[in-house]
C-alpha atoms as a PDB file:
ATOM      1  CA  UNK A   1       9.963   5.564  -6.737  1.00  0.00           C
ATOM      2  CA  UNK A   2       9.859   1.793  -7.795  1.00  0.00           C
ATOM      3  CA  UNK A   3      10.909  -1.269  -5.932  1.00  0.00           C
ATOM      4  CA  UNK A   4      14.050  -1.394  -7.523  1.00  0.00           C
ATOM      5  CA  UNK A   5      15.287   1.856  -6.621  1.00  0.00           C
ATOM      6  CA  UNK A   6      14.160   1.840  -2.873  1.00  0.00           C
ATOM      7  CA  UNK A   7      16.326  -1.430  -3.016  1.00  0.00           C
ATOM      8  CA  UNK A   8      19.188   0.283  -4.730  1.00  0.00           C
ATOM      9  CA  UNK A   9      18.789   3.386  -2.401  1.00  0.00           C
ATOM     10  CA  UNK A  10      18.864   1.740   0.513  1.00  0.00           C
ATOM     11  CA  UNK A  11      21.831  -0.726  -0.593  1.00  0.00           C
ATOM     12  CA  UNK A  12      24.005   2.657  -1.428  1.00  0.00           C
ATOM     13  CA  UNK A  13      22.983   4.093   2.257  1.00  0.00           C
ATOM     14  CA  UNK A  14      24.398   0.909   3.915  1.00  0.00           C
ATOM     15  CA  UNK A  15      27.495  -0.371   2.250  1.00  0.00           C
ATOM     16  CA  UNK A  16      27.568  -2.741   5.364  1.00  0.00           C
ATOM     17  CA  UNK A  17      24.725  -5.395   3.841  1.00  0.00           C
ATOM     18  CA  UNK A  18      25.016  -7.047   0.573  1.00  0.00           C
ATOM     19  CA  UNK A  19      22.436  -5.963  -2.401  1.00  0.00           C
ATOM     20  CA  UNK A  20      20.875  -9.449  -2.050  1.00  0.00           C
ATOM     21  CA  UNK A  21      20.003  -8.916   1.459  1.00  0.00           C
ATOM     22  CA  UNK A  22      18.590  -5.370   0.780  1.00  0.00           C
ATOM     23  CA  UNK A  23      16.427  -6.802  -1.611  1.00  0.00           C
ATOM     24  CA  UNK A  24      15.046 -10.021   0.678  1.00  0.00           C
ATOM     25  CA  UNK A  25      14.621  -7.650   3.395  1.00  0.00           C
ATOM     26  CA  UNK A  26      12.403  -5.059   1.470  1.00  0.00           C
ATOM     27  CA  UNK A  27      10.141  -7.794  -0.167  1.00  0.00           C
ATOM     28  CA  UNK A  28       9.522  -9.872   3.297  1.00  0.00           C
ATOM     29  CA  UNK A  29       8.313  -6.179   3.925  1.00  0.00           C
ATOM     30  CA  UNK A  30       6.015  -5.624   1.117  1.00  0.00           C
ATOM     31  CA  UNK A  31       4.793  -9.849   1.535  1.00  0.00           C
ATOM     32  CA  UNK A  32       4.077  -9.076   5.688  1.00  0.00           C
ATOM     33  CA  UNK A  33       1.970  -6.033   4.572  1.00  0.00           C
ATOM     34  CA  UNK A  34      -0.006  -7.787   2.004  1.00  0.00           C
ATOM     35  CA  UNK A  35      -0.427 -11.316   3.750  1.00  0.00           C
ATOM     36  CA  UNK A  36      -1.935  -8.645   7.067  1.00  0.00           C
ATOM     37  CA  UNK A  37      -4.049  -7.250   4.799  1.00  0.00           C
ATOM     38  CA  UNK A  38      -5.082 -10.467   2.891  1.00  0.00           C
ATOM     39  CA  UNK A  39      -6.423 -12.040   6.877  1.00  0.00           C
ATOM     40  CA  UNK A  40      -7.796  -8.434   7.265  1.00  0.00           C
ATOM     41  CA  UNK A  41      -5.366  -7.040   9.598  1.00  0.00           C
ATOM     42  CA  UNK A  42      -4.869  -3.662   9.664  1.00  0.00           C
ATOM     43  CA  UNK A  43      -1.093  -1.995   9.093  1.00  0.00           C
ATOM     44  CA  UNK A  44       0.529   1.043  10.360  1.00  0.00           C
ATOM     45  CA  UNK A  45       3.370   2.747  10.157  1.00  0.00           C
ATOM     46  CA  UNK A  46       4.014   5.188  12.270  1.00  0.00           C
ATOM     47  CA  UNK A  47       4.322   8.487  11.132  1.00  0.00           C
ATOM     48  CA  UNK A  48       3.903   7.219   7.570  1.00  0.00           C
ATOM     49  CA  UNK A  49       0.485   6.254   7.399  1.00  0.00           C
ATOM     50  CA  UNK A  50      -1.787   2.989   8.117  1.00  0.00           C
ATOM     51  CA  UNK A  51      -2.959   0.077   5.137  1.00  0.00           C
ATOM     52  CA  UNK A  52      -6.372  -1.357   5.667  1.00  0.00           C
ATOM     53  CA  UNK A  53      -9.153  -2.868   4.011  1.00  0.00           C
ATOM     54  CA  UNK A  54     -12.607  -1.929   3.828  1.00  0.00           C
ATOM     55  CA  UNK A  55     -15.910  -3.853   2.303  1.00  0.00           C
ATOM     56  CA  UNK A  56     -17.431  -1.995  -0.672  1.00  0.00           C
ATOM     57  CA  UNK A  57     -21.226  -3.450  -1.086  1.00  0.00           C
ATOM     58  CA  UNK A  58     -22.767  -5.004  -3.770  1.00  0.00           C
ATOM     59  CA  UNK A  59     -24.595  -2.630  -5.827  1.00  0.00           C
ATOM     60  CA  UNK A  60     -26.107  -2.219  -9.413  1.00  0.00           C
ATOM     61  CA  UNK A  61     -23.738  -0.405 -11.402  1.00  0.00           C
ATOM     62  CA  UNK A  62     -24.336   0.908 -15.022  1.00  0.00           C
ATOM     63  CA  UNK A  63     -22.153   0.257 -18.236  1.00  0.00           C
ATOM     64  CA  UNK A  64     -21.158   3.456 -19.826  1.00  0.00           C
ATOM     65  CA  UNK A  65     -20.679   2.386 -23.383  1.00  0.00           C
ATOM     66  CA  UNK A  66     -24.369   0.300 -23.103  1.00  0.00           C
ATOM     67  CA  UNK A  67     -26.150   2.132 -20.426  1.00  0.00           C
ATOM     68  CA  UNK A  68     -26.906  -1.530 -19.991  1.00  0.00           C
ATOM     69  CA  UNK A  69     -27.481  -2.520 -15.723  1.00  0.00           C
ATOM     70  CA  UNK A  70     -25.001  -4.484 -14.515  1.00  0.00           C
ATOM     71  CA  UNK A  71     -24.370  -6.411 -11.255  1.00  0.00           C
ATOM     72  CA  UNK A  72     -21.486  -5.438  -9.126  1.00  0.00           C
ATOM     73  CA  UNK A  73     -20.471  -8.210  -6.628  1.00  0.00           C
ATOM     74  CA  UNK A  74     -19.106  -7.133  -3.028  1.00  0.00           C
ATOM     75  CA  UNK A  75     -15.251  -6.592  -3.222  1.00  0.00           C
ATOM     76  CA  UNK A  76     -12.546  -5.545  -0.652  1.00  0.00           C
ATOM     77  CA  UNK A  77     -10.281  -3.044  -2.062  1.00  0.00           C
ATOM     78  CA  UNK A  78      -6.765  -1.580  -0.163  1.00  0.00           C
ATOM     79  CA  UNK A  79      -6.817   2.062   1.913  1.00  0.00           C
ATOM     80  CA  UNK A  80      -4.423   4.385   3.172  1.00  0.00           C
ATOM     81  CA  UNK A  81      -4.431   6.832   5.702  1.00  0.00           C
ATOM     82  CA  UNK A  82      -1.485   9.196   5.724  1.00  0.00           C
ATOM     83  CA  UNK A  83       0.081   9.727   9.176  1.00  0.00           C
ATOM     84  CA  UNK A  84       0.119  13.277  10.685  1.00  0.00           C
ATOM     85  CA  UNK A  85       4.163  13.021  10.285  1.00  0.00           C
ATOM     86  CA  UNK A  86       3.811  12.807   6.409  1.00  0.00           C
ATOM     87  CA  UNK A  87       0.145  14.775   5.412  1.00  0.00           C
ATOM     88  CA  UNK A  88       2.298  17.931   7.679  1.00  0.00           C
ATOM     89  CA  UNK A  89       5.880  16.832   5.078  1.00  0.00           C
ATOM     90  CA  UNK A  90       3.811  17.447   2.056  1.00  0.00           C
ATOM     91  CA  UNK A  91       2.099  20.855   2.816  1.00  0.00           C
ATOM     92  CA  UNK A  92       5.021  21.902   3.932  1.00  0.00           C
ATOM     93  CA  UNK A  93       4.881  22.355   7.807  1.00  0.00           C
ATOM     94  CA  UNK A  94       7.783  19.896   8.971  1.00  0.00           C
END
């Protein structure tokens, strides 16, 4: 599912709010979850599962066209941890 159609499903669930309003409301969403995450806040939902960040070390890495070393700078990439709610959904047991 894309952005566009959570908008559109959500819009066709509640004929009560305008389109326009779906679609502010789902982005100030999305923005709150990636500005947390940006100061290093972590983000759960519950029963869905919980955004974080976590630190992956510099290291020497290796080119694999070259074989040529390279230097890999520190980063901070996104996680997610599926809730209990949604890991039981998918294999079936809810």
């Amino acid at each position: 599912m894309i952005r566009s159609e959570l908008i559109q499903k959500i819009a066709d669930e509640n004929p009560h709010l305008y389109q326009r309003d779906v679609e502010r409301i789902v982005n100030t969403v999305f923005e709150e979850v990636t500005d947390a995450m940006a100061r290093g806040d972590r983000v759960e939902l519950r029963g869905f599962g919980a955004f974080s960040v976590k630190q992956r070390d510099a290291r020497v890495g290796r080119n694999p066209r070259t074989g040529e070393t390279v230097h890999v700078e520190e980063k901070h990439v996104p996680f997610f941890k599926t809730g209990k709610l949604l890991r039981d959904r998918l294999n079936g047991k809810a």
